[in-house]
N, C-alpha and C. Protein backbone atom coordinates (compact mmCIF):
# COMPACT_ATOMS: atom_id res chain seq x y z
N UNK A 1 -31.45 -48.77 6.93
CA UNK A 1 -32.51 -49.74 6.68
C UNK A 1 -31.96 -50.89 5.85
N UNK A 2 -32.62 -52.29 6.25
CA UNK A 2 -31.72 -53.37 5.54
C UNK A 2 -32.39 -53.11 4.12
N UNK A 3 -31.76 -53.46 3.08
CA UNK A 3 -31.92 -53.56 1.69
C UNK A 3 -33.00 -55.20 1.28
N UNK A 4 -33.83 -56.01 2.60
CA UNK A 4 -34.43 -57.32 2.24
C UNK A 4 -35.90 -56.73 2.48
N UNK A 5 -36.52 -57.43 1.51
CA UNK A 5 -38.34 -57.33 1.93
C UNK A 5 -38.48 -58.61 2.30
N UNK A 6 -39.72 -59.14 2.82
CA UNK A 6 -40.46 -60.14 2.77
C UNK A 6 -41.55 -60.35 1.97
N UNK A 7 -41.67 -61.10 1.29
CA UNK A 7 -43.00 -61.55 0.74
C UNK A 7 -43.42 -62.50 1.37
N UNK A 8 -44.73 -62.33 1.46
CA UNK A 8 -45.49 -63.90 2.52
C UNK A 8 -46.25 -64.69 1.55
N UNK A 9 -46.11 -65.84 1.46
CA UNK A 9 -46.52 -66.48 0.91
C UNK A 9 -47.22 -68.25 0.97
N UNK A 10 -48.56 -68.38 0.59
CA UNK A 10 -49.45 -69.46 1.68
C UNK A 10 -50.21 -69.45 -0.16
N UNK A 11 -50.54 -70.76 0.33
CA UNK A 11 -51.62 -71.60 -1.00
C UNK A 11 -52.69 -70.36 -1.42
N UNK A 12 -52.64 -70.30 -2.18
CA UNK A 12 -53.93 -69.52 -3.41
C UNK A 12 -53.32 -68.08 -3.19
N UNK A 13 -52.34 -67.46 -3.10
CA UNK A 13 -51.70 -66.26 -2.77
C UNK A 13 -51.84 -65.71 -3.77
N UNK A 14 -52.30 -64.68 -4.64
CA UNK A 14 -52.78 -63.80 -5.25
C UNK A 14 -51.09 -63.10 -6.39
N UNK A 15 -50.63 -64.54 -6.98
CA UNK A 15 -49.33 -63.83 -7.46
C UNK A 15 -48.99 -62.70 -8.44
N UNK A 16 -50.40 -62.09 -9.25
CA UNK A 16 -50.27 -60.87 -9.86
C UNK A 16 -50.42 -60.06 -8.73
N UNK A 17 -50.47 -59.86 -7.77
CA UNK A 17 -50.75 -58.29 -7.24
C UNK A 17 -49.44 -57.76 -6.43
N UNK A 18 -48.11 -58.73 -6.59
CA UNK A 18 -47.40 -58.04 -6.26
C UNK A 18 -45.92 -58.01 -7.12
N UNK A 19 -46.61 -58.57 -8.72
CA UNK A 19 -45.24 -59.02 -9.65
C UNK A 19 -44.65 -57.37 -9.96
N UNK A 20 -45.46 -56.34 -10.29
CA UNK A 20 -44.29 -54.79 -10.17
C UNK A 20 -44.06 -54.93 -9.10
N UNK A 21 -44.55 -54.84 -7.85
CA UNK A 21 -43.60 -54.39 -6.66
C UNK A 21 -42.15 -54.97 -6.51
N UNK A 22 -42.29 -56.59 -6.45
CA UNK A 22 -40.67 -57.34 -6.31
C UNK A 22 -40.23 -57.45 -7.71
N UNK A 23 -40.68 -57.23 -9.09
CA UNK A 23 -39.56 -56.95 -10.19
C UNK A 23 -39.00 -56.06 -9.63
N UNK A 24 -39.32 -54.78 -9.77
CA UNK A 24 -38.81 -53.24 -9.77
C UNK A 24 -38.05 -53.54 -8.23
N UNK A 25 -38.50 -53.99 -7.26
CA UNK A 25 -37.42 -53.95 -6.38
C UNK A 25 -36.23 -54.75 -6.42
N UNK A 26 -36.38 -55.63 -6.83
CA UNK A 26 -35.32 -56.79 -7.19
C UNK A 26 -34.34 -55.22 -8.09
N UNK A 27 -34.72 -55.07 -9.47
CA UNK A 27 -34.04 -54.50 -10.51
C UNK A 27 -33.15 -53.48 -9.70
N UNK A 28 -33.85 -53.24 -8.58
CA UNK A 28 -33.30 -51.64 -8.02
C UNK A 28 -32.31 -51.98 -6.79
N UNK A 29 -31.67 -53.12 -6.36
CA UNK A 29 -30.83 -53.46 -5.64
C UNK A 29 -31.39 -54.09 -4.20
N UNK A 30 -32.64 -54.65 -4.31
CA UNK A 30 -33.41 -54.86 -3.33
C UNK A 30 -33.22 -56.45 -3.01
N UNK A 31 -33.35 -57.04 -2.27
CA UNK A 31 -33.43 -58.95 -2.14
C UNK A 31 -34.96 -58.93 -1.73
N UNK A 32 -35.64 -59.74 -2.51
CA UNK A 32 -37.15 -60.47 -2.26
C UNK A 32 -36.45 -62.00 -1.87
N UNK A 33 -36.96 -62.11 0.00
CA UNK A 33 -37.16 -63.06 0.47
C UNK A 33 -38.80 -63.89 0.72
N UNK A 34 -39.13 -64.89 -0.03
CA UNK A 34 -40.33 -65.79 0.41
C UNK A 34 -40.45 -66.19 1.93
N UNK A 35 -41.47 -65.93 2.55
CA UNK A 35 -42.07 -66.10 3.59
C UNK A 35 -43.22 -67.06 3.81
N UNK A 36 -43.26 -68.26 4.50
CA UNK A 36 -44.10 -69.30 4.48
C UNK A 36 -44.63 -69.64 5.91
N UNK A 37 -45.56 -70.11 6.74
CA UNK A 37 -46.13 -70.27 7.66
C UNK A 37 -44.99 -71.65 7.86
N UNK A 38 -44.46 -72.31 6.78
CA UNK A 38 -42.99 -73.23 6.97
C UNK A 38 -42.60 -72.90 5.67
N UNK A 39 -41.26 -73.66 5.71
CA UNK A 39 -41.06 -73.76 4.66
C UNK A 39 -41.33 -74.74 3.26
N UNK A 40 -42.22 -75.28 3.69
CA UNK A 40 -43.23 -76.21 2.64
C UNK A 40 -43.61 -75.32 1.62
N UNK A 41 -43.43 -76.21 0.16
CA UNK A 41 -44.18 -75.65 -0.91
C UNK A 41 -45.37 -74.74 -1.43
N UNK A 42 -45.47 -74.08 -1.40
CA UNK A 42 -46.81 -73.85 -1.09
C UNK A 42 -47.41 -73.46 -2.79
N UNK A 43 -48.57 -73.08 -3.11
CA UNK A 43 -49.33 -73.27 -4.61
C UNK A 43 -49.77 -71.90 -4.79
N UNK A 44 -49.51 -71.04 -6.13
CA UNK A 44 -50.34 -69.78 -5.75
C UNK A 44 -51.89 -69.66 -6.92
N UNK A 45 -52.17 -68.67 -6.51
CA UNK A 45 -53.83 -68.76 -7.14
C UNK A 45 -53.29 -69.19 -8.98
N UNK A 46 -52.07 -68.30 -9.31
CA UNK A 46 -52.16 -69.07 -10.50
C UNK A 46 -51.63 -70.29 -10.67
N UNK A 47 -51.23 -71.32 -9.97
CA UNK A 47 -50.69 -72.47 -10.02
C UNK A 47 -49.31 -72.70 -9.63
N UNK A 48 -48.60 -71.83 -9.51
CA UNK A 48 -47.28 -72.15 -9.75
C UNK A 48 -46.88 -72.42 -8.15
N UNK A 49 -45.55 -73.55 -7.67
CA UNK A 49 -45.01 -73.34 -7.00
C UNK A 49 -44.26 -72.37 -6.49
N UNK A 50 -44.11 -72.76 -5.06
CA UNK A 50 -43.24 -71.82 -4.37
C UNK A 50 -42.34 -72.58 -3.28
N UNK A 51 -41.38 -72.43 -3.00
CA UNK A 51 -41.18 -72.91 -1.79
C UNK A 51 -40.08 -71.71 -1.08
N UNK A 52 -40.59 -71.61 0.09
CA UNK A 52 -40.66 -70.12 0.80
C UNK A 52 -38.94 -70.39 1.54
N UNK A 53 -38.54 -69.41 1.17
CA UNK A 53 -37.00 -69.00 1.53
C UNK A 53 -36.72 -69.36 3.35
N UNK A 54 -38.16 -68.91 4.36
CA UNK A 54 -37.70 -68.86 5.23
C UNK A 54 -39.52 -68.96 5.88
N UNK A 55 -39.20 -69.50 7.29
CA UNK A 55 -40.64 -69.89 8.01
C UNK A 55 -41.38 -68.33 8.37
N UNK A 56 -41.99 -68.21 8.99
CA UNK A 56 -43.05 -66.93 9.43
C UNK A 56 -42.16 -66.94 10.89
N UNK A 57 -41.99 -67.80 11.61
CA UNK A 57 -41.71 -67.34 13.15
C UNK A 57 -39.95 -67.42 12.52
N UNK A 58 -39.15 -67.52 11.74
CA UNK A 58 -37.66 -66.65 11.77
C UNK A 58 -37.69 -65.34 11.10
N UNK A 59 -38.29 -64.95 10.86
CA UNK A 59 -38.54 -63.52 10.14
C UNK A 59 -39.04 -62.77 11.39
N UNK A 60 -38.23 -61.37 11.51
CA UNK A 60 -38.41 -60.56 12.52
C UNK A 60 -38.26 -59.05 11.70
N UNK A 61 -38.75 -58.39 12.13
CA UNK A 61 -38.92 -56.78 11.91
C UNK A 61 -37.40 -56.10 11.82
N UNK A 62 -36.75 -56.08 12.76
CA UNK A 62 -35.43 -56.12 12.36
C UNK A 62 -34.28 -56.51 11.73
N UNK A 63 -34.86 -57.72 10.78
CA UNK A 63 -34.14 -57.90 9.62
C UNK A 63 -34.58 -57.83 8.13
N UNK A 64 -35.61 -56.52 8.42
CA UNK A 64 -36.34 -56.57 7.22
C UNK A 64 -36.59 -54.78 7.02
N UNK A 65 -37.05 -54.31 5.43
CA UNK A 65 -37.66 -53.40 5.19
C UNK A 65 -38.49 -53.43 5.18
N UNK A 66 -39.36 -54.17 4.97
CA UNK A 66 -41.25 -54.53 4.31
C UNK A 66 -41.38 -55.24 4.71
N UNK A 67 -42.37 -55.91 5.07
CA UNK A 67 -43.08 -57.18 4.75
C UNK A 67 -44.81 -56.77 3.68
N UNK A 68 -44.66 -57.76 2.75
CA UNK A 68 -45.12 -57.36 1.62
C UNK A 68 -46.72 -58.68 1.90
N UNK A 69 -47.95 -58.78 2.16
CA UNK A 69 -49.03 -59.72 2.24
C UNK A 69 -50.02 -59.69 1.10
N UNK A 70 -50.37 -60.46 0.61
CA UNK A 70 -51.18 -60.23 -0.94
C UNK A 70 -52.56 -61.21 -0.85
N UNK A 71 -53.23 -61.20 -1.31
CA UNK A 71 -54.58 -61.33 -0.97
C UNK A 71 -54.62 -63.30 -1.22
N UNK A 72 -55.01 -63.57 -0.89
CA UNK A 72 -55.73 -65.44 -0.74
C UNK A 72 -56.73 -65.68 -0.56
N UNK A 73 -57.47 -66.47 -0.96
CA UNK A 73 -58.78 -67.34 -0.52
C UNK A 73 -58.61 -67.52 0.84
N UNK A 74 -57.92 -67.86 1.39
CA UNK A 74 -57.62 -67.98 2.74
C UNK A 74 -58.01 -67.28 3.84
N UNK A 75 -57.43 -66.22 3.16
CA UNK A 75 -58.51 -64.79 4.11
C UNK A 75 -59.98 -64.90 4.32
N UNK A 76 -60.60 -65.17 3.81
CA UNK A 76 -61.81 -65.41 3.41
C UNK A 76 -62.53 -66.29 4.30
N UNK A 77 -62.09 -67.41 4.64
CA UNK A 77 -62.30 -68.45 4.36
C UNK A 77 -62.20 -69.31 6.05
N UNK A 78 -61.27 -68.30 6.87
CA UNK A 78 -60.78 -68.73 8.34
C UNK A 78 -59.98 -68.19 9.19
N UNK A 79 -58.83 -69.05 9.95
CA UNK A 79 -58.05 -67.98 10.44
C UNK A 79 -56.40 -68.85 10.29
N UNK A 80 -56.42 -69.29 9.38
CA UNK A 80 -55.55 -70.16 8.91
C UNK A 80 -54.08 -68.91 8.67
N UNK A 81 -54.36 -67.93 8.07
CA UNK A 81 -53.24 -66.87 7.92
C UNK A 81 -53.18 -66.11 8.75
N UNK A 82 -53.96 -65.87 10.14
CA UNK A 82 -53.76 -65.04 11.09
C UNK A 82 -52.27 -65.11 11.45
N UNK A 83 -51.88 -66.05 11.64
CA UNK A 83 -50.26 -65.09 12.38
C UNK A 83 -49.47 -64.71 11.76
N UNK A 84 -50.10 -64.32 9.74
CA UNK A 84 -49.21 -63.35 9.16
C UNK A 84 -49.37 -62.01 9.66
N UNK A 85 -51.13 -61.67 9.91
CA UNK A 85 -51.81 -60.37 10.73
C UNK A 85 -50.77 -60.24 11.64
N UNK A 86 -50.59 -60.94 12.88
CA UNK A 86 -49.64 -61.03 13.85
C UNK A 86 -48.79 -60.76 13.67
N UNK A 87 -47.79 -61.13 12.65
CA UNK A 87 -46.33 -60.60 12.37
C UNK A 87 -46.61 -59.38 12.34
N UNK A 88 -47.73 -58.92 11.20
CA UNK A 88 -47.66 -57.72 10.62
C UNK A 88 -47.62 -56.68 11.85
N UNK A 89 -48.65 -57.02 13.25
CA UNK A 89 -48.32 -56.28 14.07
C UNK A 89 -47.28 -56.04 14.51
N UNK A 90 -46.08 -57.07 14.55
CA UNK A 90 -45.19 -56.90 15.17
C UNK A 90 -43.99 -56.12 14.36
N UNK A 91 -44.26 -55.86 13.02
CA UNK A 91 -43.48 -55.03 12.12
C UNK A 91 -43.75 -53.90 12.59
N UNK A 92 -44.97 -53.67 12.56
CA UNK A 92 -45.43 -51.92 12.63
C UNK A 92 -45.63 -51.58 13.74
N UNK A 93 -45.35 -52.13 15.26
CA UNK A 93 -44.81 -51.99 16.20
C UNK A 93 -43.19 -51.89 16.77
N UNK A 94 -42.81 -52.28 15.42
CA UNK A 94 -41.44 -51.96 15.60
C UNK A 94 -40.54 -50.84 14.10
N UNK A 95 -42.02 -50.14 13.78
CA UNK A 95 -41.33 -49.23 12.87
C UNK A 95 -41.00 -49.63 11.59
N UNK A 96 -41.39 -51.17 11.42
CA UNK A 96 -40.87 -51.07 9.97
C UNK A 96 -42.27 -51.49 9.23
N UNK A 97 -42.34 -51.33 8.01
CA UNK A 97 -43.66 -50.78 6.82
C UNK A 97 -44.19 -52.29 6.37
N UNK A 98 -45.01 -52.14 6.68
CA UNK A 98 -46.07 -53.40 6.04
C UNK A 98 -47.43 -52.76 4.50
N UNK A 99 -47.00 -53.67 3.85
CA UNK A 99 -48.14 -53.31 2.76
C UNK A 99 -49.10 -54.68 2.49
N UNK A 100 -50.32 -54.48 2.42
CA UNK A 100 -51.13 -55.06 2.06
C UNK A 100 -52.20 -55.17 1.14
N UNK A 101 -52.57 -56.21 0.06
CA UNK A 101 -53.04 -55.54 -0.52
C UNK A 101 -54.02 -56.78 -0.63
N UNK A 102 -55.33 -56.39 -0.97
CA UNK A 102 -56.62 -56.97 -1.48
C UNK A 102 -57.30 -58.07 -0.09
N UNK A 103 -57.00 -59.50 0.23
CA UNK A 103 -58.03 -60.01 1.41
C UNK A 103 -56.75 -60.04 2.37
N UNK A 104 -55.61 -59.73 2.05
CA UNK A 104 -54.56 -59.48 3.75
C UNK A 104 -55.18 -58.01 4.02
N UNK A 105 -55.87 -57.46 3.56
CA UNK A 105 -56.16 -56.10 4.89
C UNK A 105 -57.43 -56.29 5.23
N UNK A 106 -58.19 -57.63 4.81
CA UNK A 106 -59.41 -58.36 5.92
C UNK A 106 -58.69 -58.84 6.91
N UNK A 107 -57.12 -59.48 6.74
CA UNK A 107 -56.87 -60.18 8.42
C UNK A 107 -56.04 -58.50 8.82
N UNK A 108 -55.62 -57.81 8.15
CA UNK A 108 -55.44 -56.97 8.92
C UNK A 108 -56.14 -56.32 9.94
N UNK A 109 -57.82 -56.04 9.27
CA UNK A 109 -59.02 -55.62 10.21
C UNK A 109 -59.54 -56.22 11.26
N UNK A 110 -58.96 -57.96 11.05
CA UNK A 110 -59.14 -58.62 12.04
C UNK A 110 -58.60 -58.44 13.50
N UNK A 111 -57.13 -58.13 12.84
CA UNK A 111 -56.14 -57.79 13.40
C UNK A 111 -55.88 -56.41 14.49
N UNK A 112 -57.29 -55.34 14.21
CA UNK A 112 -57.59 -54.59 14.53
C UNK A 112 -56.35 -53.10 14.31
N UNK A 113 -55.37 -53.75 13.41
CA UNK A 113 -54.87 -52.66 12.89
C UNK A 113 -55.33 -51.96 11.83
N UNK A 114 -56.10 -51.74 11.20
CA UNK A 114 -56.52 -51.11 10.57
C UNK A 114 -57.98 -50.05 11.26
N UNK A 115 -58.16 -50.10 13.31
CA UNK A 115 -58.95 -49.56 13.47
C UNK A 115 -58.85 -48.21 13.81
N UNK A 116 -57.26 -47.66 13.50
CA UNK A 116 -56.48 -46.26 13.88
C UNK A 116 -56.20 -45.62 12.57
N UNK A 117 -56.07 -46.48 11.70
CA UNK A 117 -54.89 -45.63 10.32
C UNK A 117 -55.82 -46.05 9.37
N UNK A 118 -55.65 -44.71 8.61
CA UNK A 118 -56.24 -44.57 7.31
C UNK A 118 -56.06 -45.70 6.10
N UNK A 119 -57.11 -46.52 5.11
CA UNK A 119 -56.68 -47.50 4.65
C UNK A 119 -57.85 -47.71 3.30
N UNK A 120 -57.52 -48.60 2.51
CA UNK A 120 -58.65 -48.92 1.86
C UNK A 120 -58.17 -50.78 1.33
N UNK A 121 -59.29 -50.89 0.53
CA UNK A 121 -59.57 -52.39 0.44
C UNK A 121 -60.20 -52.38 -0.75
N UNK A 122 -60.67 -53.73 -1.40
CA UNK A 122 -61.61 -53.75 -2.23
C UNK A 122 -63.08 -52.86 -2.30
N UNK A 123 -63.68 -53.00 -1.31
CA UNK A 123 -64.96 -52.19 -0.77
C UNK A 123 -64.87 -51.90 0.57
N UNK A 124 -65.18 -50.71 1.16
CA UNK A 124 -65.82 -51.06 2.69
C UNK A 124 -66.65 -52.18 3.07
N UNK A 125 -67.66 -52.85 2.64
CA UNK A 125 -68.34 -53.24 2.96
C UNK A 125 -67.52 -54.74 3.28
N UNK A 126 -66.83 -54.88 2.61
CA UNK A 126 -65.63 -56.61 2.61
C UNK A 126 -65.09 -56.22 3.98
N UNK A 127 -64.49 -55.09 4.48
CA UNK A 127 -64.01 -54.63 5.59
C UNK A 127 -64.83 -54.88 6.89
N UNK A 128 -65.58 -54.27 6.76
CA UNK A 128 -67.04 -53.74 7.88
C UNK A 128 -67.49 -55.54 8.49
N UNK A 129 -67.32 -56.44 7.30
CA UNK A 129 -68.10 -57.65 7.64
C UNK A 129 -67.06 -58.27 8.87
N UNK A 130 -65.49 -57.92 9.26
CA UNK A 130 -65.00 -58.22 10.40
C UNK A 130 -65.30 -57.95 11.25
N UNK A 131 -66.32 -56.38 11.57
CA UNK A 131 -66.54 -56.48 12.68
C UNK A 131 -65.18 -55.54 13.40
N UNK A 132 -64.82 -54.73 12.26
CA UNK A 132 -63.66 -53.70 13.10
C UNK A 132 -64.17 -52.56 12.98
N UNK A 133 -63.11 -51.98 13.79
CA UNK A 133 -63.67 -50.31 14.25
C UNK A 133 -63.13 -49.24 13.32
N UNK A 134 -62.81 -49.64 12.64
CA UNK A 134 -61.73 -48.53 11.41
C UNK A 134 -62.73 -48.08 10.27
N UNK A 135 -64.09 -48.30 10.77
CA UNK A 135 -65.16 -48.02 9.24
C UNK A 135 -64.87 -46.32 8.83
N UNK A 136 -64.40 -45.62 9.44
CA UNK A 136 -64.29 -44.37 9.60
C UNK A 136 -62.83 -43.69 8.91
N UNK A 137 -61.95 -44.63 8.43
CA UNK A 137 -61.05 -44.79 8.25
C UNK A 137 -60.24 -45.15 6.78
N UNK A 138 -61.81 -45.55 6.43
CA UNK A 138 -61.56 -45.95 4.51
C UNK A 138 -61.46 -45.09 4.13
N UNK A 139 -60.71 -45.17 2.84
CA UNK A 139 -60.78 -44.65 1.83
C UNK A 139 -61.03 -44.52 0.66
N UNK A 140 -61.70 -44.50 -0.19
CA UNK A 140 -61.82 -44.88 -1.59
C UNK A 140 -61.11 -44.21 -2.21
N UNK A 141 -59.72 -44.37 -2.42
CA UNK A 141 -58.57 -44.93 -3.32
C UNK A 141 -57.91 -45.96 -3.92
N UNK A 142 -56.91 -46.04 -4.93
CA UNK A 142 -56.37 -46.87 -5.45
C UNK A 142 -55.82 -47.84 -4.22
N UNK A 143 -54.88 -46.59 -3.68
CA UNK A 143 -53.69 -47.39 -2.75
C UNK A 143 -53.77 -46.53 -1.42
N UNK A 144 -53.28 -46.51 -0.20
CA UNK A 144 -53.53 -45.54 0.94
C UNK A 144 -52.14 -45.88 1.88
N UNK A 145 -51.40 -44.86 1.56
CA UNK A 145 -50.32 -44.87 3.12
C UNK A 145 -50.57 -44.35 3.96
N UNK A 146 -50.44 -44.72 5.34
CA UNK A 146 -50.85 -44.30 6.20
C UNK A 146 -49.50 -44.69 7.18
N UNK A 147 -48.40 -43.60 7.45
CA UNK A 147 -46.91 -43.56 8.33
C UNK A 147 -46.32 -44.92 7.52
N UNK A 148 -46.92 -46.27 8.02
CA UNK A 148 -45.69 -47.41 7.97
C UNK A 148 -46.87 -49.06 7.10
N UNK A 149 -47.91 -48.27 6.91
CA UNK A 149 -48.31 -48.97 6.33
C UNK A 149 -49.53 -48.67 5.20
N UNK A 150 -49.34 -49.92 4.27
CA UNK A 150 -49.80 -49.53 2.96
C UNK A 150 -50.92 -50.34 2.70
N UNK A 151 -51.60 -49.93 1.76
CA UNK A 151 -52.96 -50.89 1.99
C UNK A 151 -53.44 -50.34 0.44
N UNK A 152 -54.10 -51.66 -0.31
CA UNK A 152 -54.85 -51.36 -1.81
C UNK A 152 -55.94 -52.32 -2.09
N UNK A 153 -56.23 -52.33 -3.19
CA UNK A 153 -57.76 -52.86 -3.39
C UNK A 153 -56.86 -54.38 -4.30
N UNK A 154 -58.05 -54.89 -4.82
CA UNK A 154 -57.43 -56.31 -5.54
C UNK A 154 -56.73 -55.92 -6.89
N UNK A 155 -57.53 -55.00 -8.01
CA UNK A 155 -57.75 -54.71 -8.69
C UNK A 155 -56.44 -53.35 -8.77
N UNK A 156 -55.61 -53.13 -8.19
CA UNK A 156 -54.56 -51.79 -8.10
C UNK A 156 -53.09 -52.41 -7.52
N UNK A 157 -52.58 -53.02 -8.35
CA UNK A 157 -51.17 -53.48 -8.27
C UNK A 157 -50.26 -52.93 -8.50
N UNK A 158 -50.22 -51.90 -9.73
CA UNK A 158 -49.74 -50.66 -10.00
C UNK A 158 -49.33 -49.43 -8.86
N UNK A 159 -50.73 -49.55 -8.46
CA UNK A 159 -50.81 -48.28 -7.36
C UNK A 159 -49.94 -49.19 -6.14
N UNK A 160 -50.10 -50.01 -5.68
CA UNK A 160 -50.04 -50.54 -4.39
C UNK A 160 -48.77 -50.81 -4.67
N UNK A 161 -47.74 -50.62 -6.36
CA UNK A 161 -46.49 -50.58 -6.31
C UNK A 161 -45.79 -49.33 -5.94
N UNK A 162 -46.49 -48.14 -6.65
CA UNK A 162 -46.06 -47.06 -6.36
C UNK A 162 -45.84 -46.53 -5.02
N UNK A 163 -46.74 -46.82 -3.92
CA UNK A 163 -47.04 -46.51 -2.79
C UNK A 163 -45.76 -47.32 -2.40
N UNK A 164 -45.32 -48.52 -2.55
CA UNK A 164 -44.14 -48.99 -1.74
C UNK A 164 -43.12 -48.23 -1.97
N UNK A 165 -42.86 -48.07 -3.50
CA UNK A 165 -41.62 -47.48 -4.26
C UNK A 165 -41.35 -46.15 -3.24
N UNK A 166 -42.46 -45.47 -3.23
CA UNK A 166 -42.39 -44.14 -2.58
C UNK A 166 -42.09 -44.43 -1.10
N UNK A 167 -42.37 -45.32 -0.14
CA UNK A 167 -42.21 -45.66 1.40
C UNK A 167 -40.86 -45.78 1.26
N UNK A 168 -40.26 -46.18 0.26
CA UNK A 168 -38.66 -47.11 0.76
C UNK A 168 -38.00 -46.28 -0.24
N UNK A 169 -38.14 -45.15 -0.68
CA UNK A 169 -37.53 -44.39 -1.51
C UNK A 169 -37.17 -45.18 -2.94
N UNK A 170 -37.53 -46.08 -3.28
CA UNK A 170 -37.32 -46.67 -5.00
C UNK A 170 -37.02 -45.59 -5.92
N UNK A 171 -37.99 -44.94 -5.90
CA UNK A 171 -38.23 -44.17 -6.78
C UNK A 171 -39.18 -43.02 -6.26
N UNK A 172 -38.66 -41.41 -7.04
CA UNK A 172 -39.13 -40.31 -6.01
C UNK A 172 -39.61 -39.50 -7.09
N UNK A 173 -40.46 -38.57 -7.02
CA UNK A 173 -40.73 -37.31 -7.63
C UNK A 173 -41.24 -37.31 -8.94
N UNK A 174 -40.48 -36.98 -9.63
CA UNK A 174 -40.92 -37.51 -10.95
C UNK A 174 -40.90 -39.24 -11.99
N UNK A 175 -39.70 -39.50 -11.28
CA UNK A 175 -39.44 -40.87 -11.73
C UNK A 175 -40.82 -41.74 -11.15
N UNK A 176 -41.28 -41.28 -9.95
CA UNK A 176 -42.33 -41.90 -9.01
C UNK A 176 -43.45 -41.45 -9.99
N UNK A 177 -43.72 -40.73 -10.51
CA UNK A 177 -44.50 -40.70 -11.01
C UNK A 177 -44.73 -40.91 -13.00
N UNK A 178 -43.31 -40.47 -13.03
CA UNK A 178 -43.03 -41.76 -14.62
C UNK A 178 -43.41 -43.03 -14.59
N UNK A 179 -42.77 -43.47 -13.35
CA UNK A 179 -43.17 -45.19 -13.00
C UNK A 179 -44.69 -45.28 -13.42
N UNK A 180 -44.72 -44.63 -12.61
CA UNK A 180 -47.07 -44.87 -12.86
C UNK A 180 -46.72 -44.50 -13.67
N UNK A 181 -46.77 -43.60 -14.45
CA UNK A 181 -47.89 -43.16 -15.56
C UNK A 181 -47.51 -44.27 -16.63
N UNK A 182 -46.17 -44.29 -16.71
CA UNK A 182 -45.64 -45.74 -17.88
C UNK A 182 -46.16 -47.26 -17.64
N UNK A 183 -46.60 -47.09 -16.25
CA UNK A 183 -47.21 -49.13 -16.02
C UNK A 183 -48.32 -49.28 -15.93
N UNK A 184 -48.77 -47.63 -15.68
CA UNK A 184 -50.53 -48.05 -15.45
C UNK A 184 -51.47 -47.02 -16.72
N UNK A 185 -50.47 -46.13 -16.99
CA UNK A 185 -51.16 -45.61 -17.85
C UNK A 185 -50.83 -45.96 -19.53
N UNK A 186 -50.03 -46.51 -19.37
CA UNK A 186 -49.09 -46.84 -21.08
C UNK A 186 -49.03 -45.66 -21.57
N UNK A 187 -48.15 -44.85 -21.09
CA UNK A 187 -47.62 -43.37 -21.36
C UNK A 187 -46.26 -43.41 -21.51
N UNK A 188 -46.47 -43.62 -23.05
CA UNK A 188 -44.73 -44.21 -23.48
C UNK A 188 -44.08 -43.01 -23.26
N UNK A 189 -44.34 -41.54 -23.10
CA UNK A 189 -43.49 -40.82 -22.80
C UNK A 189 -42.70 -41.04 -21.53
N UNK A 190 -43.35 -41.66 -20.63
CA UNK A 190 -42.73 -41.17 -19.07
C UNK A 190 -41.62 -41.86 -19.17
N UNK A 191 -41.13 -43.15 -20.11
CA UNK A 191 -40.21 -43.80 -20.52
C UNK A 191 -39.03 -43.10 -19.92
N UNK A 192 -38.70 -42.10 -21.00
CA UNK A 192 -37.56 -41.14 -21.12
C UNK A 192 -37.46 -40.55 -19.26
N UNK A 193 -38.29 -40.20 -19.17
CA UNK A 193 -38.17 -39.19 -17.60
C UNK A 193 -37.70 -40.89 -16.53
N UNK A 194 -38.27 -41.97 -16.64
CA UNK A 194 -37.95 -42.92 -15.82
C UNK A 194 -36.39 -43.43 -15.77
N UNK A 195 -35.60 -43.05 -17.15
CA UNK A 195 -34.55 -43.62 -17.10
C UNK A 195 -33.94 -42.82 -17.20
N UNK A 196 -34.13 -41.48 -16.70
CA UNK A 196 -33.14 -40.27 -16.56
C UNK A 196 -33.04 -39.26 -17.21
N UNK A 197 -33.44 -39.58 -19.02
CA UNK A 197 -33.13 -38.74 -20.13
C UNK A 197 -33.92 -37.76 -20.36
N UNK A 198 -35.20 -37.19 -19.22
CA UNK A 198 -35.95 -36.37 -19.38
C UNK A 198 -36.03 -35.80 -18.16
């Protein structure tokens, strides 16, 4: 498996919900590549620039581990980010792991991948208003893997890190679960067990 993720990234992009996932992967020998509908600047919900490493149509499933989608106004709002949905199909049609977290698993539902595999979101009810067939399919959890793809609420960045860590092997077993308990629980013990000495 290549050692690159994707992050996608489009105006009002939700940049806390995926700052553990690409620290900790970065730290752990990983490359976080930016992903842009172009490569134009783009603005995220907290203000800051971006300008995206590489367009949406040169990014392919086979040169990637992840592709990583994080929630926007955008979602919301039209169909302006649909052919990130689109990629995403074309990742998890070709075996490799997509995670999503907060209004990318509304275009996911759009997308009608989410009307087979187990998943969750902010609420069902944010889900249900697409008009997909997966109502049967939520979950009320933090975070939800389901084979090759990952899915979390707005509010679970933590979780929706762990769940990657664990897909791509980051971190396993106990360290997987030091990780949590030290980022989400402030359980200064798990410290020691995360960096080996326990």
């Amino acid at each position: 498996m290549t050692r690159t993720v994707h992050l996608a990234v489009y105006d009002t992009f939700a940049d806390w919900e995926t700052g553990h996932t690409t620290a900790h992967l970065a730290q752990n020998g990983w490359t976080v590549r930016t992903v842009g509908l172009t490569t134009d600047p783009v603005t995220t919900m907290g203000g800051l620039r971006v300008r995206p490493d590489l367009a949406l149509a040169d990014v392919g499933p086979e040169e990637s581990g992840l592709l990583i989608l994080t929630g926007a106004s955008a979602w919301d709002t039209g169909d302006e980010l649909a052919p990130f949905a689109a990629k995403a199909r074309a990742f998890l049609d070709a075996g490799t792991p997509v995670a999503a977290i907060c209004g990318a698993t509304l275009g996911l539902a759009r997308e009608g991948l989410l009307d087979d595999r187990a998943h969750t979101s902010a609420v069902s009810f944010y889900l249900a208003a697409s008009g997909y067939a997966g109502g049967d399919r939520y979950r009320e959890a933090d975070a939800v893997t389901d084979g090759d793809l990952i899915t979390a609420g707005p509010t679970e960045p933590v979780a929706f890190a762990r769940e990657v860590f664990a897909r791509l092997g980051v971190y396993e077993g106990e360290r997987l679960d030091a990780w949590y308990r030290l980022f989400h629980d402030s359980d200064a013990s798990a410290y020691a067990v995360l960096e080996g000495g326990a």
